[in-house]
N, C-alpha and C. Protein backbone atom coordinates (compact mmCIF):
# COMPACT_ATOMS: atom_id res chain seq x y z
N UNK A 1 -16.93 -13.10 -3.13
CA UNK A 1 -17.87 -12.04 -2.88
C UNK A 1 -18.97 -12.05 -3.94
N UNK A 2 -18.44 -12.65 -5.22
CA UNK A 2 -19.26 -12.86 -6.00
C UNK A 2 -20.36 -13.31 -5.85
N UNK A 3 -19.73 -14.58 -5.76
CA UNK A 3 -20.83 -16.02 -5.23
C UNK A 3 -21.86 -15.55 -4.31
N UNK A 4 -21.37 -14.90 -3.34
CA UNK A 4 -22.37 -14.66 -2.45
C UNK A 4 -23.60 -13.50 -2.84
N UNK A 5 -22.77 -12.65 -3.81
CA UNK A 5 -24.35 -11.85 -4.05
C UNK A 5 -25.57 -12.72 -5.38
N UNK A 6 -24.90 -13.53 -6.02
CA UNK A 6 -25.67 -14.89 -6.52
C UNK A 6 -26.39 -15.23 -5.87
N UNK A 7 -26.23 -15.87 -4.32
CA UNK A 7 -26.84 -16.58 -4.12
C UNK A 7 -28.21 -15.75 -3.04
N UNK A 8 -27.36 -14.47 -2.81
CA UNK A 8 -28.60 -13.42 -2.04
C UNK A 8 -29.50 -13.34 -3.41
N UNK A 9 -29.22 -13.14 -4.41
CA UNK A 9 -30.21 -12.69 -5.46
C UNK A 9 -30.99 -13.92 -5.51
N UNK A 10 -30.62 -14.73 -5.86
CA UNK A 10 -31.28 -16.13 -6.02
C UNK A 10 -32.63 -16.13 -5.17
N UNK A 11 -31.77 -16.27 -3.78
CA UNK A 11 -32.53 -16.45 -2.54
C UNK A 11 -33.79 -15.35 -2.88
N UNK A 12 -33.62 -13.83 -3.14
CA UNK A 12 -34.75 -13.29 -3.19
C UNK A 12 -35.71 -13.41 -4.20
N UNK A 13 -35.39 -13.85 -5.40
CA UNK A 13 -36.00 -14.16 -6.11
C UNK A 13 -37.10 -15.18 -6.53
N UNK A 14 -36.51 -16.40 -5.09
CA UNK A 14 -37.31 -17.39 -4.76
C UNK A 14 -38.33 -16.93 -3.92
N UNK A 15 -37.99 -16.00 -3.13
CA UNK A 15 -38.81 -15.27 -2.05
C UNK A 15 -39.72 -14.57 -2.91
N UNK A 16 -39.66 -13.77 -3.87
CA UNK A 16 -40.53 -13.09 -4.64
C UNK A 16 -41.86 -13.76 -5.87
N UNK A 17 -40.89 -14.70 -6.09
CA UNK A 17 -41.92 -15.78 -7.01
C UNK A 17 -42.99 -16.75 -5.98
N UNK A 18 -42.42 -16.77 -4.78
CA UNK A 18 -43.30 -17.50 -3.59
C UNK A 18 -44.53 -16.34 -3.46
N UNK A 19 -43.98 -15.50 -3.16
CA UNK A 19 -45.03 -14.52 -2.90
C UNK A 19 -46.23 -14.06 -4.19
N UNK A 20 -45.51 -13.99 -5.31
CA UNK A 20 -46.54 -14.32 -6.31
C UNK A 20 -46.98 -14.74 -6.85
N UNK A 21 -47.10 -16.29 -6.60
CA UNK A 21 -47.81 -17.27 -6.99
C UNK A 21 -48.71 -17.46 -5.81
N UNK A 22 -48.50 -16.76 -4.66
CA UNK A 22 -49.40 -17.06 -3.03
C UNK A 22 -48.72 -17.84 -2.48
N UNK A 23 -47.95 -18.95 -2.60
CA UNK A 23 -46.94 -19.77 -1.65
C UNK A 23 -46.85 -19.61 -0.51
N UNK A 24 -46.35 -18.15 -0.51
CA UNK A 24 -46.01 -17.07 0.12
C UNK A 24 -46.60 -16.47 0.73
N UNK A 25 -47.40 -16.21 2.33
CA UNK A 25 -47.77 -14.74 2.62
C UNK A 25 -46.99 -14.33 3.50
N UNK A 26 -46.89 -13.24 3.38
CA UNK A 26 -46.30 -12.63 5.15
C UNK A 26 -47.13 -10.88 5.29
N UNK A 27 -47.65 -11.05 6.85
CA UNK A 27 -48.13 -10.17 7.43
C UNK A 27 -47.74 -9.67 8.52
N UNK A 28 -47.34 -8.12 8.21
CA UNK A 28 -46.85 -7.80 9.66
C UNK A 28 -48.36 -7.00 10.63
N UNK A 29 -47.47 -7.98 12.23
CA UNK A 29 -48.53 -8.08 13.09
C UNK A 29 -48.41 -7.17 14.30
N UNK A 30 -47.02 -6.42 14.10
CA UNK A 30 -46.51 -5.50 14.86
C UNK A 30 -45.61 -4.26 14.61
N UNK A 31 -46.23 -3.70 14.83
CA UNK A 31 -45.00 -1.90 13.88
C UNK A 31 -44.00 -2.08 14.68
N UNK A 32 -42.78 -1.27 14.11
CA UNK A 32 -41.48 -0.66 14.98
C UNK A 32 -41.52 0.45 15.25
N UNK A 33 -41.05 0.85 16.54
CA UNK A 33 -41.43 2.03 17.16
C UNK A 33 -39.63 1.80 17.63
N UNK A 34 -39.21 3.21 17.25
CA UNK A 34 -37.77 3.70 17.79
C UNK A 34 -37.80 3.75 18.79
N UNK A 35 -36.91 3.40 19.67
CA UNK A 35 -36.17 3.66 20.82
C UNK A 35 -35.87 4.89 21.56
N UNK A 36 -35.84 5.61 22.19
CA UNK A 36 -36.56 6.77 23.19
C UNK A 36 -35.20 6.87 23.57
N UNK A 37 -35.66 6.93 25.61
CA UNK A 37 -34.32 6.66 26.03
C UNK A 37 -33.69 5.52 26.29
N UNK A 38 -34.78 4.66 26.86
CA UNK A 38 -34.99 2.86 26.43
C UNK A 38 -35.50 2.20 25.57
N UNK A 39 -35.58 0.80 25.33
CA UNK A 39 -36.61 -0.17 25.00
C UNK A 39 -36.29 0.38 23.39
N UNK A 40 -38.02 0.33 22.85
CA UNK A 40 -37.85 0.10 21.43
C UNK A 40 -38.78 -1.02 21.04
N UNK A 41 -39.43 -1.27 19.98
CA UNK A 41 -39.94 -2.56 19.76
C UNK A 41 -39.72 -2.87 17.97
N UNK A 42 -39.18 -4.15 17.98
CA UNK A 42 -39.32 -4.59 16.67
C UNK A 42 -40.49 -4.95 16.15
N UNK A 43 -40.52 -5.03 14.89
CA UNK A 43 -41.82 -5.20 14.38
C UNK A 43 -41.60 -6.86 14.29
N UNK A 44 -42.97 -7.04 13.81
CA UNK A 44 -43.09 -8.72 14.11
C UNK A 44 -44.19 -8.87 12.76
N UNK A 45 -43.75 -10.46 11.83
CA UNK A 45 -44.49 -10.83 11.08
C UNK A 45 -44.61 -11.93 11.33
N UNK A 46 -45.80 -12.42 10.66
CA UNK A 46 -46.57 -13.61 10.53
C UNK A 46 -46.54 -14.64 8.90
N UNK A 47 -45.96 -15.51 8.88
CA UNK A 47 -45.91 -15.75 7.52
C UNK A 47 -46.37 -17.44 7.73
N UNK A 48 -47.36 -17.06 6.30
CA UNK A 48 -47.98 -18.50 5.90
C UNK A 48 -47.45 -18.95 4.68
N UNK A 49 -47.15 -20.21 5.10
CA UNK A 49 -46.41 -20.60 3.88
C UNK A 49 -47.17 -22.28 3.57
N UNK A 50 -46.98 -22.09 1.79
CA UNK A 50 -47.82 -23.37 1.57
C UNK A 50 -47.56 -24.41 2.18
N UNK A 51 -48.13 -25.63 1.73
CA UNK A 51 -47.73 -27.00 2.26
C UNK A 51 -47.88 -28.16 1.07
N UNK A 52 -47.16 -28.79 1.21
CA UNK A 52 -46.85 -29.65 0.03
C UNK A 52 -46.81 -31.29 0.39
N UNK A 53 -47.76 -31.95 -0.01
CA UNK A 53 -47.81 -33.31 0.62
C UNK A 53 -46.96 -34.41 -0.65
N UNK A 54 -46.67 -35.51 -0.51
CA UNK A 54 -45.98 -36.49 -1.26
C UNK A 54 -46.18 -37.36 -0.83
N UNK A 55 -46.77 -38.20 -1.95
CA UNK A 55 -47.12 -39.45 -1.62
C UNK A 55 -46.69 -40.83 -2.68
N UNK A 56 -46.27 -41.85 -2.36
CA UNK A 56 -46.18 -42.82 -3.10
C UNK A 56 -47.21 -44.10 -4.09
N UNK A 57 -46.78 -44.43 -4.96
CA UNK A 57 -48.32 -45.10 -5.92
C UNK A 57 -47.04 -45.93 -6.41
N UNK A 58 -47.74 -46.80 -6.45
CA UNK A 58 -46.55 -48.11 -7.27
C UNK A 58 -47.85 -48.70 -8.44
N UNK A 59 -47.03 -48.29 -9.67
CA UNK A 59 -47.26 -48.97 -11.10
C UNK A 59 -46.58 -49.39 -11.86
N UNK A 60 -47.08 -50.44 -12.49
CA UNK A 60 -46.45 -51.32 -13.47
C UNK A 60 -46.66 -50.65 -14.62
N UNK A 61 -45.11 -50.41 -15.39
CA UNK A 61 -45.16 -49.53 -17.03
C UNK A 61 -44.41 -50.49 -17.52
N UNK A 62 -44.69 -50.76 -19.31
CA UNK A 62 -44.46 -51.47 -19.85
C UNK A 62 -43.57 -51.01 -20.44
N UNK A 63 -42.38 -50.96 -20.97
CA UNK A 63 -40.69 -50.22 -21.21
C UNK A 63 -40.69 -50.66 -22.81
N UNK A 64 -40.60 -50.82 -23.74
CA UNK A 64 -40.32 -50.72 -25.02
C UNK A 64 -38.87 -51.84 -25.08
N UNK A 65 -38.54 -52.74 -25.78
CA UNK A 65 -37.13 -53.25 -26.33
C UNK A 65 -36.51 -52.45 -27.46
N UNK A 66 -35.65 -52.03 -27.02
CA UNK A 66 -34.84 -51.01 -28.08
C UNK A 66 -33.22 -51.84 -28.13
N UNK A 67 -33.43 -52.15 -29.95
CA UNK A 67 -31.58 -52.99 -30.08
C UNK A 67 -31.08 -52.01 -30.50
N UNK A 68 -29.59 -51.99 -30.63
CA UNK A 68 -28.87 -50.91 -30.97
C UNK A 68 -27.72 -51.53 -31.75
N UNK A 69 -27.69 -51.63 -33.35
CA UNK A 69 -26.81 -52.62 -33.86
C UNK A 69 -25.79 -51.35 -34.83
N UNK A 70 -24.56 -51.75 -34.48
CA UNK A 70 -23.61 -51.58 -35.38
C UNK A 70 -23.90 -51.24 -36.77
N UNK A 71 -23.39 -50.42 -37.48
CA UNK A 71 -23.15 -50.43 -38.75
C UNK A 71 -22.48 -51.09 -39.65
N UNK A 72 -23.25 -51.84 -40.78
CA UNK A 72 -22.64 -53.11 -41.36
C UNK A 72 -22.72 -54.69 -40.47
N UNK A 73 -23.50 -54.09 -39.82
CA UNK A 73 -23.83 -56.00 -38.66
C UNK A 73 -25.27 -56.47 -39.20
N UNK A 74 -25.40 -57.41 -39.56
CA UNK A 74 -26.09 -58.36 -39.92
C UNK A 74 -27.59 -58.21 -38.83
N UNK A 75 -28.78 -57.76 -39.02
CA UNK A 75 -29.80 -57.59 -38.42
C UNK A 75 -30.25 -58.88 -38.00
N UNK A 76 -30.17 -59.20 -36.40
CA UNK A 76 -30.62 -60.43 -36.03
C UNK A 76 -32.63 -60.35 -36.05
N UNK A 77 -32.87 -61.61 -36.27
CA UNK A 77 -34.68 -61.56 -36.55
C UNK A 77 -35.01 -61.19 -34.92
N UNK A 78 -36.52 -60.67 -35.09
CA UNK A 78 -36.88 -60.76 -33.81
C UNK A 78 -37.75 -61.68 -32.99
N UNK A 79 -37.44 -61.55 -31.40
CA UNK A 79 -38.07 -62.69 -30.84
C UNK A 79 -39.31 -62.45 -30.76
């Protein structure tokens, strides 16, 4: 029961930081109106949500030689 209110909090919290950074919009586009003797209508929103593209680039990085010698071992010269 725990776990689960973790992960509702979580969840809203992601929902809330979306919304204030703009990520996030949501607009409601329809009120709720109670139910009578029939019917009823839910309300209705509209939500825009960012978009995030990814793309690939291939480069050549040059990596460093790193030795890693023992203590008391004889330092070999380098190439």
């Amino acid at each position: 029961m725990r776990a689960l209110l973790v992960l509702v909090g979580i969840a809203a919290l992601v929902i809330l930081a979306g919304m204030a950074t703009g990520f996030i919009n949501i607009d409601q586009t329809q009120t709720a109106q109670l139910p009578r003797i029939e019917g009823g209508q839910a309300p209705e929103f509209k939500a825009d949500v960012g978009k995030i593209d990814l793309g690939i680039e291939k480069k050549v990085i040059e990596v460093p030689k790193v030795e890693v010698q023992k203590p008391g071992a004889e330092p070999t010269p380098a190439q």
